[in-house]
PDB file of N, CA and C in Angstrom:
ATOM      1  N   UNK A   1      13.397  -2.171  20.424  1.00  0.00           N
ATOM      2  CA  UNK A   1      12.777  -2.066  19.110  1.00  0.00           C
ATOM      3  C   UNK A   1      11.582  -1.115  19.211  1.00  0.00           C
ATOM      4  N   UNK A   2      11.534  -0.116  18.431  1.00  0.00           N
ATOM      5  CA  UNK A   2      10.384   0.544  18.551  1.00  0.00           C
ATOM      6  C   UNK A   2       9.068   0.120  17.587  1.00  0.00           C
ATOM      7  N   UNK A   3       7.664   0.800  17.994  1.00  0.00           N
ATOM      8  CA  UNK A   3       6.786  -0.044  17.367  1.00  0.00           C
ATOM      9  C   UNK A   3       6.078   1.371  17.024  1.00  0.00           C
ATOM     10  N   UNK A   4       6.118   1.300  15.671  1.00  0.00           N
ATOM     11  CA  UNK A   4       5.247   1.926  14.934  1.00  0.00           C
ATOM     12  C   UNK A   4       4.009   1.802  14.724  1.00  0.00           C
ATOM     13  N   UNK A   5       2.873   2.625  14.525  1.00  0.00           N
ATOM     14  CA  UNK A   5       1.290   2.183  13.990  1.00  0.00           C
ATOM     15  C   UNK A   5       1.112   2.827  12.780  1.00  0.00           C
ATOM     16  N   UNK A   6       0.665   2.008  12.063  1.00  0.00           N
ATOM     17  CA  UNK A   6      -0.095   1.654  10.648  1.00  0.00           C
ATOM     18  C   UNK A   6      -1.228   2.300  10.254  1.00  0.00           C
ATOM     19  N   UNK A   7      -1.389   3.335   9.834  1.00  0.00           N
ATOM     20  CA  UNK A   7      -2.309   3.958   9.240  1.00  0.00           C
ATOM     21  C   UNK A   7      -2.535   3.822   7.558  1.00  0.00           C
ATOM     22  N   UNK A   8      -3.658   3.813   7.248  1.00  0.00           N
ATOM     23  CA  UNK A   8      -3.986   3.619   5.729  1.00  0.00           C
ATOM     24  C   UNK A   8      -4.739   5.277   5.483  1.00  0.00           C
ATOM     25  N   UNK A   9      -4.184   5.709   4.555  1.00  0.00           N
ATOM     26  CA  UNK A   9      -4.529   7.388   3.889  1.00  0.00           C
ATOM     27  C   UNK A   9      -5.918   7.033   3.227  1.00  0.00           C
ATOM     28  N   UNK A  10      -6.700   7.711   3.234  1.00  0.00           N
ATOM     29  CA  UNK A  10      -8.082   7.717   1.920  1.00  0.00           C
ATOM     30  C   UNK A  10      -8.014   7.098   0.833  1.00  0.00           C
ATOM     31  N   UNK A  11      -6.891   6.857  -0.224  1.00  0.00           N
ATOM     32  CA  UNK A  11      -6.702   7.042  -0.954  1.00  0.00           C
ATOM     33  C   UNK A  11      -6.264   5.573  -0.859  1.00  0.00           C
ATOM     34  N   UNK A  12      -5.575   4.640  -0.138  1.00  0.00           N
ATOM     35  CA  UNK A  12      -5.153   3.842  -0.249  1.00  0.00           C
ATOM     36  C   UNK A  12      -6.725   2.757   0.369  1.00  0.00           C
ATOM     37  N   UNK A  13      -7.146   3.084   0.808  1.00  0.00           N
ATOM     38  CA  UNK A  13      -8.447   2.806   1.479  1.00  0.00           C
ATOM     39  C   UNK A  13      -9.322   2.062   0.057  1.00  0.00           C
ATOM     40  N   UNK A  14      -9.196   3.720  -0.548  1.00  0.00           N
ATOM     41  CA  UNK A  14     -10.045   3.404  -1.865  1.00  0.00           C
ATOM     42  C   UNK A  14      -9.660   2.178  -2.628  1.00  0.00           C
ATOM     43  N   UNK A  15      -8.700   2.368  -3.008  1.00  0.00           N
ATOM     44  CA  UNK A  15      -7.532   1.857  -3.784  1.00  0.00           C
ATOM     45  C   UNK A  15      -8.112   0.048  -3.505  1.00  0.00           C
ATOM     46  N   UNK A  16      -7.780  -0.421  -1.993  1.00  0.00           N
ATOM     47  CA  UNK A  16      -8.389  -1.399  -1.385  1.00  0.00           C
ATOM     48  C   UNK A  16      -9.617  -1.557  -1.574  1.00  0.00           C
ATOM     49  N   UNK A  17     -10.251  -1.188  -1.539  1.00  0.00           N
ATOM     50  CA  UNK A  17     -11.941  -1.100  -1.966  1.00  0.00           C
ATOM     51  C   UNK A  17     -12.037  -1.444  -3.700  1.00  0.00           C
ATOM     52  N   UNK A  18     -11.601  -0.979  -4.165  1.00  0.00           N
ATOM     53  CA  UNK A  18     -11.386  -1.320  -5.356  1.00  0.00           C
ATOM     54  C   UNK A  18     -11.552  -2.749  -5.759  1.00  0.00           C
ATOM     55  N   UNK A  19     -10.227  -2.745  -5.252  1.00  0.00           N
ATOM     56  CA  UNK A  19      -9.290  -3.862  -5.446  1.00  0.00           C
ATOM     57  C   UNK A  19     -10.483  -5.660  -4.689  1.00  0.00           C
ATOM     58  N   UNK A  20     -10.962  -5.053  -4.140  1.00  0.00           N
ATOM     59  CA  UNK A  20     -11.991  -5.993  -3.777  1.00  0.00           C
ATOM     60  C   UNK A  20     -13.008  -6.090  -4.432  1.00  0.00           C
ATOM     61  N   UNK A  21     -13.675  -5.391  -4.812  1.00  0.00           N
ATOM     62  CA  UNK A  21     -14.696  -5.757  -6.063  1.00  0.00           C
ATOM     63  C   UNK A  21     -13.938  -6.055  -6.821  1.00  0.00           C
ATOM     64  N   UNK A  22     -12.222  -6.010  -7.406  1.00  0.00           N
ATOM     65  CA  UNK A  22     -12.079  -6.346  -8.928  1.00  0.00           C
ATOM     66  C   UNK A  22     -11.904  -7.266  -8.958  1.00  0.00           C
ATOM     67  N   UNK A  23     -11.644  -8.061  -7.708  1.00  0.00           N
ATOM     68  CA  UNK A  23     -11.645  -9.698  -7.642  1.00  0.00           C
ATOM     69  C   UNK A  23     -12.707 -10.206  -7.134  1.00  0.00           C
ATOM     70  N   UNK A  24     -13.426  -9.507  -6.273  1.00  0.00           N
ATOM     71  CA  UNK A  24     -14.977 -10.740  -6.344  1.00  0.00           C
ATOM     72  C   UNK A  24     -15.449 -10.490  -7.586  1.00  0.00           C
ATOM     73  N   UNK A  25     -15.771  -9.568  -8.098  1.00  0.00           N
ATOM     74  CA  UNK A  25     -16.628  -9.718 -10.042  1.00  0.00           C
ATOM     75  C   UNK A  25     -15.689 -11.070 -10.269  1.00  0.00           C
ATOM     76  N   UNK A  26     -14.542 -11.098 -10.399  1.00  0.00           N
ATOM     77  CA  UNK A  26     -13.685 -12.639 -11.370  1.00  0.00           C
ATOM     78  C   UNK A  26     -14.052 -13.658 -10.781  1.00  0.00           C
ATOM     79  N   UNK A  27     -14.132 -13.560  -9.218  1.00  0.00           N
ATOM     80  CA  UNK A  27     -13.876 -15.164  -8.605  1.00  0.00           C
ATOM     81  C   UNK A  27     -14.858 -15.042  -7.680  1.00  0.00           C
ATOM     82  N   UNK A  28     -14.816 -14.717  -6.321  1.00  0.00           N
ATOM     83  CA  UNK A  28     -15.965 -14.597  -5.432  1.00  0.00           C
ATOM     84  C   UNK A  28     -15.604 -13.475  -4.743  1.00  0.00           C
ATOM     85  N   UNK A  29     -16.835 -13.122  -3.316  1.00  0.00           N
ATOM     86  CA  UNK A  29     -16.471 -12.286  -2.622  1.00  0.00           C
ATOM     87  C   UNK A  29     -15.718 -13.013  -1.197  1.00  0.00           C
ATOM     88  N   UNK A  30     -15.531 -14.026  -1.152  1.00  0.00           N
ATOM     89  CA  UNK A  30     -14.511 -15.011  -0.059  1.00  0.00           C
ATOM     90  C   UNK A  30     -13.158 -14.391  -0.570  1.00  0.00           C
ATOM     91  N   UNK A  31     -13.105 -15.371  -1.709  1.00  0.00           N
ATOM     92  CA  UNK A  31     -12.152 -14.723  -2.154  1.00  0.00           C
ATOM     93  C   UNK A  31     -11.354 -13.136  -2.101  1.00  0.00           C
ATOM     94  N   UNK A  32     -11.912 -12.534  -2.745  1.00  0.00           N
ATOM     95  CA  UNK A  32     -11.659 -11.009  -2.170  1.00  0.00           C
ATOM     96  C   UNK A  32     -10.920 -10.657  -0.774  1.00  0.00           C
ATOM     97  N   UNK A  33     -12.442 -11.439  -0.404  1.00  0.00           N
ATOM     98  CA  UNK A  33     -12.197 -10.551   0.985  1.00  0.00           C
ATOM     99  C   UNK A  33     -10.706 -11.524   1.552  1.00  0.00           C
ATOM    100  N   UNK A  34     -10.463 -12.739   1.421  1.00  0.00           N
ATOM    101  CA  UNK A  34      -8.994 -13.256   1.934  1.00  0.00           C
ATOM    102  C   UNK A  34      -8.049 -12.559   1.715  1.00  0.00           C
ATOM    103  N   UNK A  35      -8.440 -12.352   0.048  1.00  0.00           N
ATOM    104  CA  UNK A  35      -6.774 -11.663  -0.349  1.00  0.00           C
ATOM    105  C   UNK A  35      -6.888 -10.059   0.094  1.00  0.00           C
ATOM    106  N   UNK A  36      -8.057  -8.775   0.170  1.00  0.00           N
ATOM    107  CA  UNK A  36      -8.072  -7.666   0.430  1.00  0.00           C
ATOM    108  C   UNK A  36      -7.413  -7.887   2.129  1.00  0.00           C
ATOM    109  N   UNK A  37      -7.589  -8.680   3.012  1.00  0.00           N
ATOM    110  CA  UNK A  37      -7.225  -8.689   3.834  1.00  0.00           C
ATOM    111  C   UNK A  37      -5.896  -9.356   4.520  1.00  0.00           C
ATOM    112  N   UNK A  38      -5.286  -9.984   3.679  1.00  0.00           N
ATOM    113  CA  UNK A  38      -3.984 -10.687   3.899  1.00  0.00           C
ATOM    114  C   UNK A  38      -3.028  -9.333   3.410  1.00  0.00           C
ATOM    115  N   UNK A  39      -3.527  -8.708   2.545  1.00  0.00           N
ATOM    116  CA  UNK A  39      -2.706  -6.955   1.889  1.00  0.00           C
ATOM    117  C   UNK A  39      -2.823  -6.415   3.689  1.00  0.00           C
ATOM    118  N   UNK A  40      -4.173  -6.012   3.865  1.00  0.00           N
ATOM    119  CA  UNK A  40      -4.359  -5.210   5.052  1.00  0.00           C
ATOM    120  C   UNK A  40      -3.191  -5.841   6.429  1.00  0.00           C
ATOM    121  N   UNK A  41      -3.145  -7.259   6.726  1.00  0.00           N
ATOM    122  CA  UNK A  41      -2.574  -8.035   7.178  1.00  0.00           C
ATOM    123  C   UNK A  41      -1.179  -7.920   7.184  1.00  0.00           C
ATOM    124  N   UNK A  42      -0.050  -8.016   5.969  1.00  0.00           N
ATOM    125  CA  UNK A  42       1.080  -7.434   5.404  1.00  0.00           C
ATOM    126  C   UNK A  42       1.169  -6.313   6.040  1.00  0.00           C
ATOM    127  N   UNK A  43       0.237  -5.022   5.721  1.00  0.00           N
ATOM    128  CA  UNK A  43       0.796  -4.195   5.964  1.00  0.00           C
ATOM    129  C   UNK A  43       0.794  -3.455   7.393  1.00  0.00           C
ATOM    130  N   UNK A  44       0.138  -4.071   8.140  1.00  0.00           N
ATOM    131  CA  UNK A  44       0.001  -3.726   9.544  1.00  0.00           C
ATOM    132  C   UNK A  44       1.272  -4.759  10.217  1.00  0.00           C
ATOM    133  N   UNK A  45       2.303  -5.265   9.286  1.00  0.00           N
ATOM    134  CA  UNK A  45       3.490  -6.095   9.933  1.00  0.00           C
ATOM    135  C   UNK A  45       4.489  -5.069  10.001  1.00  0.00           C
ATOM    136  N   UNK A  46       4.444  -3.214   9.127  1.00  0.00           N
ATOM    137  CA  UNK A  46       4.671  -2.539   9.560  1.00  0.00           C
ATOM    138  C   UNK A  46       5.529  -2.286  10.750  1.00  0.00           C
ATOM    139  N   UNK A  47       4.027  -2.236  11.822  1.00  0.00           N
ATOM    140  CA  UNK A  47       4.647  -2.070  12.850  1.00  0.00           C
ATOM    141  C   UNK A  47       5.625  -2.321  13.509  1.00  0.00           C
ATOM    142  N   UNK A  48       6.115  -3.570  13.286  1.00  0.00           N
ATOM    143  CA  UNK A  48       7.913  -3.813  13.754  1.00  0.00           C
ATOM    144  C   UNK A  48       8.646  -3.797  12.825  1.00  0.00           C
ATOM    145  N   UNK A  49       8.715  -4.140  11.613  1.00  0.00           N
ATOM    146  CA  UNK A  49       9.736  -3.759  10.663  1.00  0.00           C
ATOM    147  C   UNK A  49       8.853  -2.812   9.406  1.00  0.00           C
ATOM    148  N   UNK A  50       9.018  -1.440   9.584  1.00  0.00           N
ATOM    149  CA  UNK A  50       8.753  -0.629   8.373  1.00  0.00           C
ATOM    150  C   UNK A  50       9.657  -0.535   7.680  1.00  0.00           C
ATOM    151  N   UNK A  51      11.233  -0.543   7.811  1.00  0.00           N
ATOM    152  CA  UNK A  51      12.100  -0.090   6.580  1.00  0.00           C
ATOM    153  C   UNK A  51      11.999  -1.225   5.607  1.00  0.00           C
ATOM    154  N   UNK A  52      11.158  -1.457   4.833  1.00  0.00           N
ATOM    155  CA  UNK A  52      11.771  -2.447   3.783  1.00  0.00           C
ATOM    156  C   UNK A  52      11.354  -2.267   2.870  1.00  0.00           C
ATOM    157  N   UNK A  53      11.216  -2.878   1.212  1.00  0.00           N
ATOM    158  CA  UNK A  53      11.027  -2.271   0.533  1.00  0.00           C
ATOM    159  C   UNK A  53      12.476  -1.345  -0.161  1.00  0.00           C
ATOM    160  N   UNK A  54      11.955  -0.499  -1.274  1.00  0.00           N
ATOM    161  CA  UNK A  54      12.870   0.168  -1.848  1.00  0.00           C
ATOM    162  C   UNK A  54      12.558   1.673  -1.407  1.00  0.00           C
ATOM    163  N   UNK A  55      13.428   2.502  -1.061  1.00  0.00           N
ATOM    164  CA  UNK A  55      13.376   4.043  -1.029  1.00  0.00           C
ATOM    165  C   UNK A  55      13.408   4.547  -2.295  1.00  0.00           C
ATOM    166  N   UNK A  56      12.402   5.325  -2.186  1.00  0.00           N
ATOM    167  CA  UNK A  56      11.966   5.587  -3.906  1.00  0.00           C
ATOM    168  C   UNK A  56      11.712   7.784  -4.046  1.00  0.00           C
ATOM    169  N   UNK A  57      12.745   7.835  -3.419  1.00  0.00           N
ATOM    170  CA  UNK A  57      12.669  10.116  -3.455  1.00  0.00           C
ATOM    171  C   UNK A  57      13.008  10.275  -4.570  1.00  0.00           C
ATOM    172  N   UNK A  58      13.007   9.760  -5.978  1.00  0.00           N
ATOM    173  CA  UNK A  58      13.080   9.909  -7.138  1.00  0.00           C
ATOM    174  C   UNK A  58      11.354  10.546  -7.382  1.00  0.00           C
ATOM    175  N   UNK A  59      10.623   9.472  -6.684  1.00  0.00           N
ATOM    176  CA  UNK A  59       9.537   9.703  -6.810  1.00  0.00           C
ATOM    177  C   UNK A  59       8.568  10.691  -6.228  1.00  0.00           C
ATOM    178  N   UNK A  60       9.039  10.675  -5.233  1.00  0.00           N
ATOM    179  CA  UNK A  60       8.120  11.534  -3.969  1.00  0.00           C
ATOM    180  C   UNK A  60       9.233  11.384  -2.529  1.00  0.00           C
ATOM    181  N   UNK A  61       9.616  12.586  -1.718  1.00  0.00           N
ATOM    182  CA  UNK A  61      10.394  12.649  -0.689  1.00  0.00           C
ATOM    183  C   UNK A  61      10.003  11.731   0.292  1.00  0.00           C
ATOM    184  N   UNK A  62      10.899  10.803   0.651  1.00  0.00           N
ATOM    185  CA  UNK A  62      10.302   9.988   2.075  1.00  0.00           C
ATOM    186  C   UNK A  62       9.457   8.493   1.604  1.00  0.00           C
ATOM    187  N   UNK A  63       9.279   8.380   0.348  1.00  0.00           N
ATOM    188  CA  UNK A  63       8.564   7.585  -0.601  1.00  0.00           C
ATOM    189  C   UNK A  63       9.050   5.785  -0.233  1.00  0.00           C
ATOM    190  N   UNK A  64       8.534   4.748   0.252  1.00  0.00           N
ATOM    191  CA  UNK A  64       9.317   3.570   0.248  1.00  0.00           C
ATOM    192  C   UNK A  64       8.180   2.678  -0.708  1.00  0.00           C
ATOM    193  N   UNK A  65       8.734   1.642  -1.179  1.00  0.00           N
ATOM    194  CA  UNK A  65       7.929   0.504  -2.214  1.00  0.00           C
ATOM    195  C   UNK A  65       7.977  -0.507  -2.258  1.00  0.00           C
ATOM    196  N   UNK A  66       7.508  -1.903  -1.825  1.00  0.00           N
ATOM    197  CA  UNK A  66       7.206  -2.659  -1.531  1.00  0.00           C
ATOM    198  C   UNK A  66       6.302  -3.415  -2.013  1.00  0.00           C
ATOM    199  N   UNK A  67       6.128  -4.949  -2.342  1.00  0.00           N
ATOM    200  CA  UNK A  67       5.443  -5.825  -3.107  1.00  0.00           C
ATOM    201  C   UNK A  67       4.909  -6.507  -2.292  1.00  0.00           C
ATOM    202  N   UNK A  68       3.921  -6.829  -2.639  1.00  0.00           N
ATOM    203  CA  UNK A  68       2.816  -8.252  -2.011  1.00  0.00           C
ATOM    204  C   UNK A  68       2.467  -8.978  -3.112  1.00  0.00           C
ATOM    205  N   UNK A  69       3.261 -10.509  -3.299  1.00  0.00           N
ATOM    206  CA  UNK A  69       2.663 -11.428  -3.600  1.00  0.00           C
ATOM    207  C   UNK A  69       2.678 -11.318  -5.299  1.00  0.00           C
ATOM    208  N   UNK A  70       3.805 -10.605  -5.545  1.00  0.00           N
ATOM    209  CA  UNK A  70       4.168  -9.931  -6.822  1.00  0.00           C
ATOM    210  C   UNK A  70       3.239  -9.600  -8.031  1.00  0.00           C
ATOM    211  N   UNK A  71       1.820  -9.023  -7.590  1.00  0.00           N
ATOM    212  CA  UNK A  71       0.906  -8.328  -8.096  1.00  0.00           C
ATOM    213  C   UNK A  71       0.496  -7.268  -7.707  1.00  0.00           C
ATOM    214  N   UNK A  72       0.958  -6.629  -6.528  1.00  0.00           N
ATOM    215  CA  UNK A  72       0.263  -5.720  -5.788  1.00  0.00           C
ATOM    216  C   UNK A  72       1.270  -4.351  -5.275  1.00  0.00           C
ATOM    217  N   UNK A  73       1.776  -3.250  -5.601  1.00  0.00           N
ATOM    218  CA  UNK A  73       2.668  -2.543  -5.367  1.00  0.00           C
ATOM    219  C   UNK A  73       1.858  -1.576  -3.715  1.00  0.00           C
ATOM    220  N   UNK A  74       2.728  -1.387  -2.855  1.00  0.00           N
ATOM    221  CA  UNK A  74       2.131  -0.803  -1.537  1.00  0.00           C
ATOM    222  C   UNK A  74       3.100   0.397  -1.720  1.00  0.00           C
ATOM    223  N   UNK A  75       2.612   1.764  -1.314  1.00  0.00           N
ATOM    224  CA  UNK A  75       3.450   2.878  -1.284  1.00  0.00           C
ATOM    225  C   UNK A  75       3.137   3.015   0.099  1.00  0.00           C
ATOM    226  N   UNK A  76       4.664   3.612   0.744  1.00  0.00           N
ATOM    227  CA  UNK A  76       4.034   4.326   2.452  1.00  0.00           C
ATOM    228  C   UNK A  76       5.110   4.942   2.557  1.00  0.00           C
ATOM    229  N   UNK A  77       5.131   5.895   3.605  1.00  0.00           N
ATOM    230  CA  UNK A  77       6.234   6.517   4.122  1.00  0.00           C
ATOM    231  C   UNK A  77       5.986   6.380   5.903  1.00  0.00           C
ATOM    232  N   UNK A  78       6.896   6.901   6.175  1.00  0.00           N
ATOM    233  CA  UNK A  78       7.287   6.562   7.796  1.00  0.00           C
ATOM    234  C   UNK A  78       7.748   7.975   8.053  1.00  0.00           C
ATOM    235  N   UNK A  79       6.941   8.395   9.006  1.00  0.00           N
ATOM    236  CA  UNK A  79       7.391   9.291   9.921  1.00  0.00           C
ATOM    237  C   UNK A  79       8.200   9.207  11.027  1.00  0.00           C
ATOM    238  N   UNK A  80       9.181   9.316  11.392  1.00  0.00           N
ATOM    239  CA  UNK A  80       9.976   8.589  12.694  1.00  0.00           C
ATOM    240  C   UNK A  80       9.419   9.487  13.675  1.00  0.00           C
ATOM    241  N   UNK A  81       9.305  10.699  13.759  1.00  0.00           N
ATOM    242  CA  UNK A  81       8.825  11.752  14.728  1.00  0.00           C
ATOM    243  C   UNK A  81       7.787  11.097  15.610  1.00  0.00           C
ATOM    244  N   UNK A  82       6.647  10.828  14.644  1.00  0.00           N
ATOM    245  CA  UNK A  82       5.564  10.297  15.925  1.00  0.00           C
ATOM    246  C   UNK A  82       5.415   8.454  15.681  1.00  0.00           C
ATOM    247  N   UNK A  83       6.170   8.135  14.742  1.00  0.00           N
ATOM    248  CA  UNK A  83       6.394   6.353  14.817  1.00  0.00           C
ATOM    249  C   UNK A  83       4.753   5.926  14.322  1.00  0.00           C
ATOM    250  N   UNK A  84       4.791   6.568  12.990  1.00  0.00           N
ATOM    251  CA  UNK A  84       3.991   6.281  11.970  1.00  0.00           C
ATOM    252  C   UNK A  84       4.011   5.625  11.019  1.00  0.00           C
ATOM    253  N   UNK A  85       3.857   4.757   9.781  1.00  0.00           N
ATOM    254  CA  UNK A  85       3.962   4.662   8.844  1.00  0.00           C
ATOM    255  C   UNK A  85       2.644   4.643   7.784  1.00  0.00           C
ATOM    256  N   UNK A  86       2.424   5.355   7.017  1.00  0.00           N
ATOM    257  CA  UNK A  86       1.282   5.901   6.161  1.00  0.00           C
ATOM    258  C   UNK A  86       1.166   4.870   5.197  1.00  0.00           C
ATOM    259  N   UNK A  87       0.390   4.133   4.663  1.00  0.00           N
ATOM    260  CA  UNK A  87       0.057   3.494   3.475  1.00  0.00           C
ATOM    261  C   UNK A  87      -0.692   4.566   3.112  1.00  0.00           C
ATOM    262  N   UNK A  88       0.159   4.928   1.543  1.00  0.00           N
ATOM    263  CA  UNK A  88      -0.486   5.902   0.557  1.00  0.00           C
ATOM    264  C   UNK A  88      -0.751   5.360  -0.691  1.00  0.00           C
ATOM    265  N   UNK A  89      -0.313   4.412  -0.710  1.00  0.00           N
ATOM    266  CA  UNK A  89      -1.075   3.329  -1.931  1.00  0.00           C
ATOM    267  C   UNK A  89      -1.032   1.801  -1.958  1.00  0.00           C
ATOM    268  N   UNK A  90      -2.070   1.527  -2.718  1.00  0.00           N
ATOM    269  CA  UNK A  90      -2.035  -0.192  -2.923  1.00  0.00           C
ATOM    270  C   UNK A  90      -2.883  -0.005  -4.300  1.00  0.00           C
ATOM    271  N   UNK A  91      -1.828  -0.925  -5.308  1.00  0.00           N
ATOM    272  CA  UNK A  91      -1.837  -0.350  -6.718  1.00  0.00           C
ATOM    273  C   UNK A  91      -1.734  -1.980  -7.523  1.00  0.00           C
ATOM    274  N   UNK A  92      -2.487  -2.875  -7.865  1.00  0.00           N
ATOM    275  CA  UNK A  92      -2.716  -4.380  -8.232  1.00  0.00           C
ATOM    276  C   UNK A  92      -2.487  -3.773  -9.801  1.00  0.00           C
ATOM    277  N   UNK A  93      -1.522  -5.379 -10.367  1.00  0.00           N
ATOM    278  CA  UNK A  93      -1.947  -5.730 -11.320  1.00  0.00           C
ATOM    279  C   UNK A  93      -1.181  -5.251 -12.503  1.00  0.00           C
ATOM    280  N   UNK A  94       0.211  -4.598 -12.122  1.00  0.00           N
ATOM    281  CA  UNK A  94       0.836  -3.721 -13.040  1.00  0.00           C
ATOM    282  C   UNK A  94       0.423  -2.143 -13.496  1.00  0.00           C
ATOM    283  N   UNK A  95      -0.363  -1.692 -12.846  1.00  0.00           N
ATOM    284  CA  UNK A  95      -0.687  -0.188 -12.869  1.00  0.00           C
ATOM    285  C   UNK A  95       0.410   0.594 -12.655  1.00  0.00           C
ATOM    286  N   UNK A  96       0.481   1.839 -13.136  1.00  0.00           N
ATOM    287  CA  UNK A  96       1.293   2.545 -13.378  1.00  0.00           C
ATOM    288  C   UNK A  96       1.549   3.533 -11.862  1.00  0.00           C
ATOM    289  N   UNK A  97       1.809   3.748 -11.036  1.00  0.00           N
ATOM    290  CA  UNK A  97       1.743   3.623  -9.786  1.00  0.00           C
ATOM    291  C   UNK A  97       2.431   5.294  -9.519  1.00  0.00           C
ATOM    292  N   UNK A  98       3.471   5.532 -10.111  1.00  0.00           N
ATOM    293  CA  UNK A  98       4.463   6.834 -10.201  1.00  0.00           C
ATOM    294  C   UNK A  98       3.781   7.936 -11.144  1.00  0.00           C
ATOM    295  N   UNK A  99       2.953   7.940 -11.555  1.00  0.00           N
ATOM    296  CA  UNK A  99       2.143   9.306 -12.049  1.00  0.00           C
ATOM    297  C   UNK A  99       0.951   9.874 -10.666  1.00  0.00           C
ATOM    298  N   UNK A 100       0.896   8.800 -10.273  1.00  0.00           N
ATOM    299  CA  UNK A 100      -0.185   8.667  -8.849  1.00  0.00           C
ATOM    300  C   UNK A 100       0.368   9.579  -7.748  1.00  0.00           C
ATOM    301  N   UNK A 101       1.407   8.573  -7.874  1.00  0.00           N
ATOM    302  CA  UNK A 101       2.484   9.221  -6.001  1.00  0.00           C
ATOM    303  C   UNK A 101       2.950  10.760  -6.503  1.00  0.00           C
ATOM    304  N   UNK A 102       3.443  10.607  -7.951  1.00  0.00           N
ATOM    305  CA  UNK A 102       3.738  12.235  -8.256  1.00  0.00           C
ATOM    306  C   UNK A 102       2.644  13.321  -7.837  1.00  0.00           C
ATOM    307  N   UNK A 103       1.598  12.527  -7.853  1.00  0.00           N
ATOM    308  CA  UNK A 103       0.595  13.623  -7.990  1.00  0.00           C
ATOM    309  C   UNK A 103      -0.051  14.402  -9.474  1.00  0.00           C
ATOM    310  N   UNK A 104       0.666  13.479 -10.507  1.00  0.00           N
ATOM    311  CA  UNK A 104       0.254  13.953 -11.845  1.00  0.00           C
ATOM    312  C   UNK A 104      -1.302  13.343 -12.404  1.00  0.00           C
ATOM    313  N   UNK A 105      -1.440  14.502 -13.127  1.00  0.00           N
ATOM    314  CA  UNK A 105      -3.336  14.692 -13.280  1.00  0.00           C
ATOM    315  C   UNK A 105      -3.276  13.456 -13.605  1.00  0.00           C
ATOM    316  N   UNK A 106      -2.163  12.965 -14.822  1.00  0.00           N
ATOM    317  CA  UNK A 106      -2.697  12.070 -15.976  1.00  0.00           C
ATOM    318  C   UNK A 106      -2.931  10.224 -14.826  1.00  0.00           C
ATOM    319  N   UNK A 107      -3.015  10.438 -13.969  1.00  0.00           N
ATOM    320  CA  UNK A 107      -2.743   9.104 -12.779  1.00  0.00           C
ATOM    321  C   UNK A 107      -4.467   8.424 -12.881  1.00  0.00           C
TER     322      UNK A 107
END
């Protein structure tokens, strides 16, 4: 079995950062920080199984999509070359997620 490492892009970083203040303002910062880190947690499980999720090159080439906890959409792709997989987004809450990954302004 090969073992991939888990990298998070800027952007998904942010995204996480976010996503943690938008739940300590509602509830606490415990809070937050459990759930910002059970996401981080998820997605560093990566490393032994990355294919899952839906393949999504409708959207973006190489594109896979994946749910946490059915509020939270994760975008990544996998490089097999150097046994990568990129988190390029983490998108809570029903946000519109595919104007983002396109790269369209209106995101």
């Amino acid at each position: 079995m090969n073992s991939y490492t888990v990298v998070f892009a800027p952007e998904a970083e942010a995204q996480l950062t976010e996503l943690y203040f938008y739940v300590a303002e509602r509830a606490s910062a415990a809070t937050a920080l459990r759930y910002t880190k059970a996401i981080v947690d998820y997605c560093v499980t990566f490393e032994a199984f990355p294919y899952r999720g839906a393949q999504r090159d409708d959207i973006r080439p190489g594109l896979r999509i994946t749910n946490f906890k059915k509020n939270v959409v994760i975008a990544f792709t996998i490089d097999e070359t150097v046994a990568v997989v990129t988190i390029i987004g983490i998108f809570y809450g029903g946000r519109n997620f595919i104007p983002a990954l396109r790269g369209d302004a209106e995101s």
